[in-house]
Structures are given as structure tokens and as C-alpha cells.
N, C-alpha and C. Protein backbone atom coordinates (compact mmCIF):
# COMPACT_ATOMS: atom_id res chain seq x y z
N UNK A 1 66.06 109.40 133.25
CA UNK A 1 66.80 110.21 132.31
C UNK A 1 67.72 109.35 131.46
N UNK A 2 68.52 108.39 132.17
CA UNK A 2 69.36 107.56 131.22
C UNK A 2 68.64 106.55 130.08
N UNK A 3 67.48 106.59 130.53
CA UNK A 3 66.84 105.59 129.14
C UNK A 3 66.52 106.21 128.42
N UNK A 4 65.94 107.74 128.33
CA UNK A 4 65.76 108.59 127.09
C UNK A 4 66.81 108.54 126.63
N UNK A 5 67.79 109.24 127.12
CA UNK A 5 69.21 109.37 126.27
C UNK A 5 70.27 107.91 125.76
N UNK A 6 69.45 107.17 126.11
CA UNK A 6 69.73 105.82 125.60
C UNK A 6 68.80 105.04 124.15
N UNK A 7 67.55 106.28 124.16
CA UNK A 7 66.83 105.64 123.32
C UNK A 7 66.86 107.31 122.27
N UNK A 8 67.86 107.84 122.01
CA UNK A 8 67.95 108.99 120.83
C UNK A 8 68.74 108.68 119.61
N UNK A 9 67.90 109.30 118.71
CA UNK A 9 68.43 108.39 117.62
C UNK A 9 69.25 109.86 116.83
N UNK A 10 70.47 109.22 116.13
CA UNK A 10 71.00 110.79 115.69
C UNK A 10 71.14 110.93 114.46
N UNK A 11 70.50 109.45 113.63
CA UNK A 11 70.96 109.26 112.07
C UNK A 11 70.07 110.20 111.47
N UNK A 12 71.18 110.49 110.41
CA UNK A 12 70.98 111.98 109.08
C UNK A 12 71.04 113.51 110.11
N UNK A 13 71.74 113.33 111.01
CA UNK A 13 72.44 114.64 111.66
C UNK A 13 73.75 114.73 111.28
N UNK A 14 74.28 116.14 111.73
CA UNK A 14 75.64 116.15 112.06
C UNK A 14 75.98 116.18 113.05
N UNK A 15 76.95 115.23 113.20
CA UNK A 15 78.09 116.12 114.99
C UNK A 15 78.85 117.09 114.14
N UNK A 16 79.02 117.83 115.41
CA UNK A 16 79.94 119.13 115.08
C UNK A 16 80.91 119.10 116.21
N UNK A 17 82.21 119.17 115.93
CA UNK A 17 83.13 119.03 117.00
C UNK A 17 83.41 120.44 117.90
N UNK A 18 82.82 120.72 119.00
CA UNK A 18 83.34 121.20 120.04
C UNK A 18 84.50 122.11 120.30
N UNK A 19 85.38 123.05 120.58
CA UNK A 19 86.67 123.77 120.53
C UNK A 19 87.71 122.73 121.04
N UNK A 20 86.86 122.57 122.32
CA UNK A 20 87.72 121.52 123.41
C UNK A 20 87.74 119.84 122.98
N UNK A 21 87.39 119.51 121.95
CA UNK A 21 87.77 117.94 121.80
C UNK A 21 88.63 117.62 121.85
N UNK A 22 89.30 116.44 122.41
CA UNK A 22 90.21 116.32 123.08
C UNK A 22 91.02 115.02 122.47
N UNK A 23 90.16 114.45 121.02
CA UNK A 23 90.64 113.35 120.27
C UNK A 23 90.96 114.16 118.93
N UNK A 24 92.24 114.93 118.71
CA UNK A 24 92.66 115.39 117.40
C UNK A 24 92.14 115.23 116.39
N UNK A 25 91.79 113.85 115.94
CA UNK A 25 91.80 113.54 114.93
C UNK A 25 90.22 114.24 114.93
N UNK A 26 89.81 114.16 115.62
CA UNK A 26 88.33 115.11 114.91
C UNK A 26 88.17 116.56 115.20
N UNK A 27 89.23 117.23 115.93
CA UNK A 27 89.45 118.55 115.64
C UNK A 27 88.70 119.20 114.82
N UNK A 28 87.89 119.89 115.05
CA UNK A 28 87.41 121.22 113.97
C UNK A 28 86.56 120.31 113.05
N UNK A 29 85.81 118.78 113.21
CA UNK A 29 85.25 118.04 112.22
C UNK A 29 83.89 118.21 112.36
N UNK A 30 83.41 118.27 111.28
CA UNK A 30 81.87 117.67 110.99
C UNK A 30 82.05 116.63 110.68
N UNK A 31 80.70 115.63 110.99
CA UNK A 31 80.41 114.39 111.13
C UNK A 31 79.08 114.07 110.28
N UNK A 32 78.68 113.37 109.29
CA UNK A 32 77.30 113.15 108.59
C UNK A 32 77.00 112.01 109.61
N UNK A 33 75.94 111.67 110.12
CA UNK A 33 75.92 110.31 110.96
C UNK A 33 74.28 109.55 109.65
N UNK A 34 75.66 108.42 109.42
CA UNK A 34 74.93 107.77 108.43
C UNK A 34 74.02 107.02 109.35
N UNK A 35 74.27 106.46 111.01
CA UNK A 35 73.55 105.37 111.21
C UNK A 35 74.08 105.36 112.89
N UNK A 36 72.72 105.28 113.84
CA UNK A 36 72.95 105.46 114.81
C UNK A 36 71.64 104.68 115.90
N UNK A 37 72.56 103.79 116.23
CA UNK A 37 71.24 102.83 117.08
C UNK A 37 71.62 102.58 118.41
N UNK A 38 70.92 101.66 119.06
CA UNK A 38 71.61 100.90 120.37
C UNK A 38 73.12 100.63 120.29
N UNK A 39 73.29 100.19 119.10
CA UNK A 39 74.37 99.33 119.77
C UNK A 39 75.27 100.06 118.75
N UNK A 40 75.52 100.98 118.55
CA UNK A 40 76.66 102.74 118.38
C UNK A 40 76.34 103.34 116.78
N UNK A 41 77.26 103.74 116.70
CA UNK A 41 77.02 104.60 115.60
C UNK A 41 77.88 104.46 114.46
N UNK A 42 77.68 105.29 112.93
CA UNK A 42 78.49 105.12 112.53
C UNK A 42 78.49 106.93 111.56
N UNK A 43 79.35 106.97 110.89
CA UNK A 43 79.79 108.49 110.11
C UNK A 43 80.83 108.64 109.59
N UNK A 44 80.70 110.12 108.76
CA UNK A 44 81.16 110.39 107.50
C UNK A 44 81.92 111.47 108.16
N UNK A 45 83.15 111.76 107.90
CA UNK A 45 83.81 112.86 108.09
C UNK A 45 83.58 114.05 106.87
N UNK A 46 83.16 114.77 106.82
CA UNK A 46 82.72 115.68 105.50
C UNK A 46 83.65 117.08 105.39
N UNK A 47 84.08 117.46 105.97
CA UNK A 47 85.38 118.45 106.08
C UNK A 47 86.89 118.42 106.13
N UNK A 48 87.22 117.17 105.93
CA UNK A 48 88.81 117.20 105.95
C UNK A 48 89.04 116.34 104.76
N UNK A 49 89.44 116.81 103.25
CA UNK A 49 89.84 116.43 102.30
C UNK A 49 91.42 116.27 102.90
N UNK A 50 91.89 115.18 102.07
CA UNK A 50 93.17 114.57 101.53
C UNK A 50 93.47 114.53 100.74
N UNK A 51 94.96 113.99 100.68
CA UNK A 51 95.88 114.29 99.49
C UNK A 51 95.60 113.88 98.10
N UNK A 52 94.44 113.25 97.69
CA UNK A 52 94.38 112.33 96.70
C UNK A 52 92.90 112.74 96.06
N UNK A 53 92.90 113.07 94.88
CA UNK A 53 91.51 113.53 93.93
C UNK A 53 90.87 112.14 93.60
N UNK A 54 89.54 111.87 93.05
CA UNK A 54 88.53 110.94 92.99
C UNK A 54 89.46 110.41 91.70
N UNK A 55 89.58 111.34 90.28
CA UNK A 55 90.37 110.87 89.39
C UNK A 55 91.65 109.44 89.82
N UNK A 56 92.50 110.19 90.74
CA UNK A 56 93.43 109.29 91.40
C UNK A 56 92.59 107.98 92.19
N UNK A 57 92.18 108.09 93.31
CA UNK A 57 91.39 106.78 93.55
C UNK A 57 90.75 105.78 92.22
N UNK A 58 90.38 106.42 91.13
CA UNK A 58 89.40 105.78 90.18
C UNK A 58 90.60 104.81 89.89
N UNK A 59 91.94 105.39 89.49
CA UNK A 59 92.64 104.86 89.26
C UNK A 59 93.23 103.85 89.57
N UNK A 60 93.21 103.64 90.81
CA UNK A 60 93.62 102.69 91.67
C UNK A 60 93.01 101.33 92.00
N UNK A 61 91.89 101.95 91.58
CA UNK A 61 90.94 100.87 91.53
C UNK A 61 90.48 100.17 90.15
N UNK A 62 91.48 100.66 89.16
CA UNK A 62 91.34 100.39 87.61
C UNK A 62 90.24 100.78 86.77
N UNK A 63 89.75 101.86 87.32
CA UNK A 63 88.59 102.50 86.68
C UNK A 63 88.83 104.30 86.21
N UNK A 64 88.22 104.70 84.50
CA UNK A 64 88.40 105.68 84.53
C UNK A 64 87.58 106.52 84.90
N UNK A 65 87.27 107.62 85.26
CA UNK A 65 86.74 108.84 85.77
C UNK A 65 86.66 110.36 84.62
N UNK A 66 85.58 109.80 83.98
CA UNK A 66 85.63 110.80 82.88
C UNK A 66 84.42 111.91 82.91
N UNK A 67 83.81 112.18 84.44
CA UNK A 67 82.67 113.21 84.75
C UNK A 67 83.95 114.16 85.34
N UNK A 68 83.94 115.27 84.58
CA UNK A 68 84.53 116.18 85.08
C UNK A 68 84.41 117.08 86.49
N UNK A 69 83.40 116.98 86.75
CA UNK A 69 82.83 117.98 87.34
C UNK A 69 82.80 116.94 89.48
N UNK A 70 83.37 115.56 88.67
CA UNK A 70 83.96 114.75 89.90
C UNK A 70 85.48 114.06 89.94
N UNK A 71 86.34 114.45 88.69
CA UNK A 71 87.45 113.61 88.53
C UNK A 71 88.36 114.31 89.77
N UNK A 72 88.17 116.04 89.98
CA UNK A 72 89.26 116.94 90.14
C UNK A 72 88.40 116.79 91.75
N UNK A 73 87.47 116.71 92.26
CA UNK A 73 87.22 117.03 93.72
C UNK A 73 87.82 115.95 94.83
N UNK A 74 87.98 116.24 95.79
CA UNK A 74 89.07 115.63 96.53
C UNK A 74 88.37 114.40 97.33
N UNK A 75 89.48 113.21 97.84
CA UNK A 75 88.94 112.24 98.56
C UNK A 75 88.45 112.87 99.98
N UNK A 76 87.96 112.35 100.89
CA UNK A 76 88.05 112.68 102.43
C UNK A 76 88.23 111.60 103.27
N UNK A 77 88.79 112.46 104.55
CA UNK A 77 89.21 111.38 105.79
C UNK A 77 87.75 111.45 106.11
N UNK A 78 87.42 110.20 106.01
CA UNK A 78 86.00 109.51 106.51
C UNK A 78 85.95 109.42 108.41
N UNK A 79 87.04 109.45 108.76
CA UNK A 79 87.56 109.02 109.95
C UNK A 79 88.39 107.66 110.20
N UNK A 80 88.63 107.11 111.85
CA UNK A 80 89.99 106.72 111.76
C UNK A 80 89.70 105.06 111.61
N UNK A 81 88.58 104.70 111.32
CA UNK A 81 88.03 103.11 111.34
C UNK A 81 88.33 102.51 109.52
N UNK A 82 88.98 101.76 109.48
CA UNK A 82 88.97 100.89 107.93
C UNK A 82 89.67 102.25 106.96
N UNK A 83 91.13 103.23 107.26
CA UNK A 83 91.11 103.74 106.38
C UNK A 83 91.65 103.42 105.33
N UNK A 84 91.58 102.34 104.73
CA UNK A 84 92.03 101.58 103.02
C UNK A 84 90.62 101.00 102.87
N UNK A 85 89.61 101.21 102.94
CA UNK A 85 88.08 100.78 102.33
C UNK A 85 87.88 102.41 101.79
N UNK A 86 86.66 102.43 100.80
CA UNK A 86 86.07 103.65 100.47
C UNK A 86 84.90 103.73 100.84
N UNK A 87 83.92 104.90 100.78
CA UNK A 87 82.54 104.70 101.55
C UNK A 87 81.83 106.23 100.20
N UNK A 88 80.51 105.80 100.24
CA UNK A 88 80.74 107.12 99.07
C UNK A 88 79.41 107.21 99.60
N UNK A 89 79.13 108.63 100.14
CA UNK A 89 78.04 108.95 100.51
C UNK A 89 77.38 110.01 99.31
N UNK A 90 76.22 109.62 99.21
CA UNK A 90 75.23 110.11 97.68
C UNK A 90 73.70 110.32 97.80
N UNK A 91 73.40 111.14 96.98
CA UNK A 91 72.24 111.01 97.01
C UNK A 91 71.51 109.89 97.08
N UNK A 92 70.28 109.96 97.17
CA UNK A 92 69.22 108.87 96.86
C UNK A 92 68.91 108.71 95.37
N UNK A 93 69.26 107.78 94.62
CA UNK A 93 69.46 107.23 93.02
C UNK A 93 67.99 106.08 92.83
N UNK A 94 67.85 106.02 92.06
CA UNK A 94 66.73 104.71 91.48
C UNK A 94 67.65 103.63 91.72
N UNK A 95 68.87 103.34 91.15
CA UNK A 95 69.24 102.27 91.27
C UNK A 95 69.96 102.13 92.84
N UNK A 96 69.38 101.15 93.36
CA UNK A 96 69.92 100.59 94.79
C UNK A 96 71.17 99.46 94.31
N UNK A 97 72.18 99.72 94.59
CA UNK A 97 73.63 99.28 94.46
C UNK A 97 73.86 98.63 96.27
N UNK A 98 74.68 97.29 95.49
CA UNK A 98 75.12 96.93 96.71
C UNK A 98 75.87 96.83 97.68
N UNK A 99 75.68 96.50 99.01
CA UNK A 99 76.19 96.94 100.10
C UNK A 99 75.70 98.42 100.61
N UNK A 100 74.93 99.01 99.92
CA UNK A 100 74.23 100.55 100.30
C UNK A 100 73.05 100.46 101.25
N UNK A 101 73.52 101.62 102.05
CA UNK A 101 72.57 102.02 103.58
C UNK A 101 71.74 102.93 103.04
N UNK A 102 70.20 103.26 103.06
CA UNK A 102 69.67 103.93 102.70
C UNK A 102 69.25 104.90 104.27
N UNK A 103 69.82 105.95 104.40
CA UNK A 103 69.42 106.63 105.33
C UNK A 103 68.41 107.20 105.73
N UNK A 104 67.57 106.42 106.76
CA UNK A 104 66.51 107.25 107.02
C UNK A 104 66.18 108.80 107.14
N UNK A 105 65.05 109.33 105.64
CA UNK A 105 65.26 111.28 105.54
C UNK A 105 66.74 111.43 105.18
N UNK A 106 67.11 110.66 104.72
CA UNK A 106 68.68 111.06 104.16
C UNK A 106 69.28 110.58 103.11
N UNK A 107 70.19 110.68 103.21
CA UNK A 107 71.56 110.24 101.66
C UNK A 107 71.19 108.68 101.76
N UNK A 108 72.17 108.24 101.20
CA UNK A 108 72.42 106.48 101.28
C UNK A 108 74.18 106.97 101.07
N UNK A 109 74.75 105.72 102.04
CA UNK A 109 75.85 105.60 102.23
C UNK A 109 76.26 103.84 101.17
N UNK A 110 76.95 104.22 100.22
CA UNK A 110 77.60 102.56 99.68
C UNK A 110 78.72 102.47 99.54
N UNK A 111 79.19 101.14 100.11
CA UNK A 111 80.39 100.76 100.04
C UNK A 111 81.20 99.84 98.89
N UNK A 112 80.39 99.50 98.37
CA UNK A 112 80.94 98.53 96.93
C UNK A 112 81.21 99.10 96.09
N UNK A 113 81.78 98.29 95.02
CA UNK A 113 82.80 99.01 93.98
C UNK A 113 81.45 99.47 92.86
N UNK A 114 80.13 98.54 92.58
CA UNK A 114 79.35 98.82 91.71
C UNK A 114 79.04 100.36 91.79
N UNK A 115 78.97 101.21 92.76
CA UNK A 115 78.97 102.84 92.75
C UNK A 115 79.93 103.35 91.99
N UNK A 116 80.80 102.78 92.06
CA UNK A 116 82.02 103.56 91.38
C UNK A 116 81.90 103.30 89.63
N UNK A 117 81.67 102.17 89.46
CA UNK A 117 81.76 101.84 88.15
C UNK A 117 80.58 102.17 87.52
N UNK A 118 79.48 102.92 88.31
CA UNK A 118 78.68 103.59 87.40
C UNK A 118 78.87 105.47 87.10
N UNK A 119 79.64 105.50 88.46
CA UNK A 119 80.51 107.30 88.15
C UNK A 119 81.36 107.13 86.90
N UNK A 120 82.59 105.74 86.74
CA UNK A 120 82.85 105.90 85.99
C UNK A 120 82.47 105.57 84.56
N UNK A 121 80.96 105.12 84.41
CA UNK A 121 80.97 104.82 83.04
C UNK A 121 79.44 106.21 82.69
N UNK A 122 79.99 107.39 83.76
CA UNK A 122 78.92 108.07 83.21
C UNK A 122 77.83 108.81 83.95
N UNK A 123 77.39 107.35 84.94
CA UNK A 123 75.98 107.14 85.68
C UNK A 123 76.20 107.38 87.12
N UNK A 124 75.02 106.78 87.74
CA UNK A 124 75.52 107.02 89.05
C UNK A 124 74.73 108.08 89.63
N UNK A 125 75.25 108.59 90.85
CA UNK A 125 74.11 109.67 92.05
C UNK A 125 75.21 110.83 91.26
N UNK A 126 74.90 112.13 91.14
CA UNK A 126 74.91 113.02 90.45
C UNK A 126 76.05 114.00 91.38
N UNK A 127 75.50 113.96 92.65
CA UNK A 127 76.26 114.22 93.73
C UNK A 127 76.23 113.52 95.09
N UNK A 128 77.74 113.56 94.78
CA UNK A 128 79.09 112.15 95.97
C UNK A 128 79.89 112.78 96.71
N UNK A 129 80.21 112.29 97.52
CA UNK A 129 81.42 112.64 98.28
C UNK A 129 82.14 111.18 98.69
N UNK A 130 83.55 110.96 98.38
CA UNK A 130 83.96 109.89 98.55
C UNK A 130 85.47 110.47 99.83
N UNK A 131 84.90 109.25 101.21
CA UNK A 131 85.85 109.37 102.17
C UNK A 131 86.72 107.87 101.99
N UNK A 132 87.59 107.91 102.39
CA UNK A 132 88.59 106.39 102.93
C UNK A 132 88.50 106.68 104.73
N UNK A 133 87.58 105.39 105.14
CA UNK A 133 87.55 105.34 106.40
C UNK A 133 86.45 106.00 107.01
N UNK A 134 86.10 105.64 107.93
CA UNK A 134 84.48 105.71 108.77
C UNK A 134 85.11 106.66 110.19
N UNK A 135 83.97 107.40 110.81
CA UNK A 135 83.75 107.43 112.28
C UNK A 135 82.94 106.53 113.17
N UNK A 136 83.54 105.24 113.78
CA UNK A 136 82.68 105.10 114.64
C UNK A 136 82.96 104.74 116.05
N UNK A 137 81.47 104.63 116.68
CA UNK A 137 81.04 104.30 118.18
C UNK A 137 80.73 103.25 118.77
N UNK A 138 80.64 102.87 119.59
CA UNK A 138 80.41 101.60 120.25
C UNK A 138 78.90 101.68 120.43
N UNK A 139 78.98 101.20 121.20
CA UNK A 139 77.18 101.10 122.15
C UNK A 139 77.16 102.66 123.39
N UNK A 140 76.52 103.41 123.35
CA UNK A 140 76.79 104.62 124.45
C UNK A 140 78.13 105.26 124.23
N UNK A 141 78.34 105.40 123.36
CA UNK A 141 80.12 105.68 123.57
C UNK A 141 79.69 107.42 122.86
N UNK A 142 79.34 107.64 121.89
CA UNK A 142 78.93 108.48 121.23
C UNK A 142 78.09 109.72 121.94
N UNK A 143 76.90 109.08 122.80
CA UNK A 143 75.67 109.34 124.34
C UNK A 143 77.09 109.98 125.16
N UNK A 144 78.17 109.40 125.77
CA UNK A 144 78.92 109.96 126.48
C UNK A 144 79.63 111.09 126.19
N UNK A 145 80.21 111.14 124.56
CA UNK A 145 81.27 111.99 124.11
C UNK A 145 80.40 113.46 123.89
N UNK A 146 79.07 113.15 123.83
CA UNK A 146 77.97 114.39 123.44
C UNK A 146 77.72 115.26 124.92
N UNK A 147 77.56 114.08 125.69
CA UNK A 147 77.17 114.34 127.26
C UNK A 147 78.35 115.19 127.90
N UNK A 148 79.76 114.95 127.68
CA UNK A 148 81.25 115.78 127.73
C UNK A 148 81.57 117.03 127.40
N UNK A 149 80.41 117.27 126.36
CA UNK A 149 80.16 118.59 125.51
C UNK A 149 81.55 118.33 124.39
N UNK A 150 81.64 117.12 124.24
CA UNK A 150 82.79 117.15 122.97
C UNK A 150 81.76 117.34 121.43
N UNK A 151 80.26 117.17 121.59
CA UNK A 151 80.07 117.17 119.84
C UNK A 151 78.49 118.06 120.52
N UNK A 152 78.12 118.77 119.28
CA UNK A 152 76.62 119.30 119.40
C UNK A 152 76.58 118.54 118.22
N UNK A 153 75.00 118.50 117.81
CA UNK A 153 73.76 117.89 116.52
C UNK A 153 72.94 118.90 116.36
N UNK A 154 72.91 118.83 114.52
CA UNK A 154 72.14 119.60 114.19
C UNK A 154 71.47 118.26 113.10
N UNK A 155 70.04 118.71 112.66
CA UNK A 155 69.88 117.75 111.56
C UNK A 155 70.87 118.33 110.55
N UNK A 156 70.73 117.11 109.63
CA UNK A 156 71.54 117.82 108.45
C UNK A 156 71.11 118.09 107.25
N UNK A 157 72.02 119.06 106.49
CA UNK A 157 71.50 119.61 105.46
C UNK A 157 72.51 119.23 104.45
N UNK A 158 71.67 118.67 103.00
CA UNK A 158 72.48 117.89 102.76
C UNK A 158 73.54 119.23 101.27
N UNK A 159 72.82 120.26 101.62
CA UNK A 159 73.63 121.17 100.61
C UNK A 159 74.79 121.87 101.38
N UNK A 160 74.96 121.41 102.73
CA UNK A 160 76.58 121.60 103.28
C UNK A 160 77.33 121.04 102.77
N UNK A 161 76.76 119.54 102.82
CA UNK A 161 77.97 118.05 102.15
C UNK A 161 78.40 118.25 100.83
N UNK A 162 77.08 119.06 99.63
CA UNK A 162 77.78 119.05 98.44
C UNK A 162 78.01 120.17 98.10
N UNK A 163 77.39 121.57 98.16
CA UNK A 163 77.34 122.68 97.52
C UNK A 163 78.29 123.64 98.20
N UNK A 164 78.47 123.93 99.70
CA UNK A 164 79.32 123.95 100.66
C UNK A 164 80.90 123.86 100.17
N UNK A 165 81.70 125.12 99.92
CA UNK A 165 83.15 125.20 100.09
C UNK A 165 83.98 124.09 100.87
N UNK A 166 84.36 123.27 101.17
CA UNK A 166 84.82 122.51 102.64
C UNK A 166 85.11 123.17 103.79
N UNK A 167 85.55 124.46 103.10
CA UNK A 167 86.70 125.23 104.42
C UNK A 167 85.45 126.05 105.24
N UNK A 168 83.78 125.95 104.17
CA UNK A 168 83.32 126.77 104.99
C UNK A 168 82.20 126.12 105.64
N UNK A 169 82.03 124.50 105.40
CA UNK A 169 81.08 123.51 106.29
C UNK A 169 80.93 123.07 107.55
N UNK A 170 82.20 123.67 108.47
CA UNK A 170 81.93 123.69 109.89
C UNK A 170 81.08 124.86 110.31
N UNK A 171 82.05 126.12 109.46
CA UNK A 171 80.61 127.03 109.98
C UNK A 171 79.50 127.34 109.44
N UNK A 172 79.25 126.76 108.32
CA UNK A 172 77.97 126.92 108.11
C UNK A 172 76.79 125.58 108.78
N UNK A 173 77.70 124.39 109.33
CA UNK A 173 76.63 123.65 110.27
C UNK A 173 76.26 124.20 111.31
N UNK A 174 77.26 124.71 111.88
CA UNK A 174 77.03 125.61 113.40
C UNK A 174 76.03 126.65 112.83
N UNK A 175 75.88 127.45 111.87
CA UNK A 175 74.64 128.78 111.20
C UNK A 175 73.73 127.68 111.67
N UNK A 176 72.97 126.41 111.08
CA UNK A 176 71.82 125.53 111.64
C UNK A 176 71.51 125.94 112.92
N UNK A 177 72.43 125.68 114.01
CA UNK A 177 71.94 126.05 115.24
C UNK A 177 72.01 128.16 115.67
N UNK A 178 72.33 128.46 114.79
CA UNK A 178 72.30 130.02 114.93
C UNK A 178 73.39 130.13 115.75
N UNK A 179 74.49 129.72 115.36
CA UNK A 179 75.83 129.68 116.37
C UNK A 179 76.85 130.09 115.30
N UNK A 180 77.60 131.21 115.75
CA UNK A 180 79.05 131.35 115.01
C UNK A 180 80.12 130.83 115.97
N UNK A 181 81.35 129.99 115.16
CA UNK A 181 82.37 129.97 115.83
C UNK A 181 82.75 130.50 117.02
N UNK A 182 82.71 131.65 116.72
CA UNK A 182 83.77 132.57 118.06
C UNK A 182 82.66 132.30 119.01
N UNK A 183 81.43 131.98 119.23
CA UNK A 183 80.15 131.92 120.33
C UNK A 183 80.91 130.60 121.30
N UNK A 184 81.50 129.91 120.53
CA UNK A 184 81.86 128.36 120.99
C UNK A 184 83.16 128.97 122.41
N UNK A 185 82.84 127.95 123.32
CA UNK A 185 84.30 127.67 124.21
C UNK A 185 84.85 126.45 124.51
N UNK A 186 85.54 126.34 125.04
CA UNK A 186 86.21 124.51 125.23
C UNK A 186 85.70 124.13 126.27
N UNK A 187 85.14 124.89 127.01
CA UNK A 187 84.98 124.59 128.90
C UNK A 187 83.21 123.88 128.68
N UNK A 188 83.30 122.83 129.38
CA UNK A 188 82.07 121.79 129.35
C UNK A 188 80.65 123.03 130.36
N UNK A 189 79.75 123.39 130.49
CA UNK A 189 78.74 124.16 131.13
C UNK A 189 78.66 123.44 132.54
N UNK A 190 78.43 124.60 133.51
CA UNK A 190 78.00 123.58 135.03
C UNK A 190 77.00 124.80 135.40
N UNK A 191 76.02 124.18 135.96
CA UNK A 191 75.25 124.72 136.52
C UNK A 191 75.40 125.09 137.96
């Protein structure tokens, strides 16, 4: 049994956090899992916007932001790993930009500034979501926190990440598994 669950792969799912998680900071979170192997994982926090609009980041980074329809939408807590880097998870584009993860059946995740400087001169993946800071796992660390009943997986759908209200992308990942909120409890199952 431990080598199956040692050999599951969870990239282009979501975790969905549990009632009972017991690490705050992912409270009530969905998780995009850009990338998930032997040796741990990594993800996108997609539900907890912060204080700061894409306009403002562009800024900061000396670039203007003149697509409307992305200046005004908000940054996100990516999670609690590197939060002063950006990570901009996007569609799949013709142009491959560097430092970008192309997710297997999924988005591509890039970390370099060349993403940005094609949002701002215009171009670019059409639809983004930009976090400061990653979720990640070690080697089994992720296998354990699932095994705790701290996270369920659903594949993912990638019109939660963009089309999706924020306030209403936890429960509409949990709809994937035919689960409403109130169905959920904190208490781990024993047979």
C-alpha cells in the first residue's frame, strides 16, 4: 500500500482544505498543484486575494498595465514559501517564456518578469492569475497531510481559477466532488 501512495501523482488537481486543518494559513484554501513528484510538491493558492491589485504590482516592478480587464483584479497569497517572488499561473500561450512550467493537461506556471512585460505591452496569456509566494511540500509530506484528512483532490477545472467569483471557488471545487460545504466535518474517518 505505501508504494502506491508513494507513486500518485496530483499535478493539475486541486487540494481543497479540510474544516479541521490545523495550519491557518491554509484555512478554507484551494490549492492549483502546479507540480507534484517524488520528491514533493508544489502550488498555487487560488482563493485568498490581497491587499494589492496587478495595476499596483506592475508598478513596482516598473511596468505599466494598460489591459483593463487585468489592471483592477487582485494579487493572491500563493502561499507561505518565497512571499516577495511572483508566480503567474496562465493559460497555455504559443509563446513559451522563461522560467515557465508547462503543466501536464494543464496551465503553465511562469516565474520571470518576460510574462509580465508582455501583459504589459498588450500580449501575453489572455487569462492570469498572479500570486506572491508558493505552497510547498517536501518529499511525502503532502501523501501525509492528505492521509490526516487535512486536504481532498479533485482534478481541476481551470474555469474555477479564472471565471469563478473568489469567494465562490472553494465551493464550487468541492461541487467537482458532489460535496457542499456543510457535508464537510473536521473529525479525520475511523473505521
Amino acid at each position: 500500500m505505501a508504494a502506491e501512495s508513494a507513486s500518485i501523482n496530483l499535478t493539475n488537481q486541486f487540494l481543497i482544505a479540510m474544516p479541521g486543518m490545523a495550519d491557518d494559513t491554509f484555512a478554507g484554501a484551494v490549492v492549483y498543484l502546479c507540480e507534484h513528484t517524488d520528491k514533493g510538491a508544489l502550488g498555487l493558492v487560488i482563493n485568498k486575494p490581497i491587499d494589492i491589485k496587478l495595476r499596483n504590482l506592475f508598478e513596482k516592478v516598473d511596468l505599466s498595465l494598460d489591459r483593463e480587464d487585468l489592471a483592477e483584479a487582485p494579487v493572491y497569497f500563493g502561499g507561505p514559501v518565497q512571499t516577495e517572488r511572483g508566480f503567474v499561473l496562465h493559460e497555455p500561450v504559443g509563446e513559451h517564456y522563461s522560467s515557465s512550467l508547462a503543466i501536464p493537461g494543464g496551465l503553465e506556471m511562469t516565474t520571470s518578469k518576460d510574462v509580465l512585460e508582455a501583459l504589459s505591452a498588450g500580449a501575453g496569456p489572455r487569462r492570469v492569475i498572479v500570486t506572491l509566494g508558493y505552497s510547498g511540500w517536501t518529499a511525502g509530506q503532502l501523501e501525509e497531510e492528505i492521509g490526516r484528512n487535512g486536504w481532498i483532490t479533485v482534478s481541476a477545472a481551470p474555469e474555477i481559477i479564472f471565471d469563478t467569483p473568489v469567494e465562490r471557488r472553494y465551493e464550487r471545487a468541492l461541487a467537482l466532488l458532489g460535496i457542499h460545504p456543510s457535508m464537510l466535518t473536521q473529525e479525520a474517518g475511523h473505521a
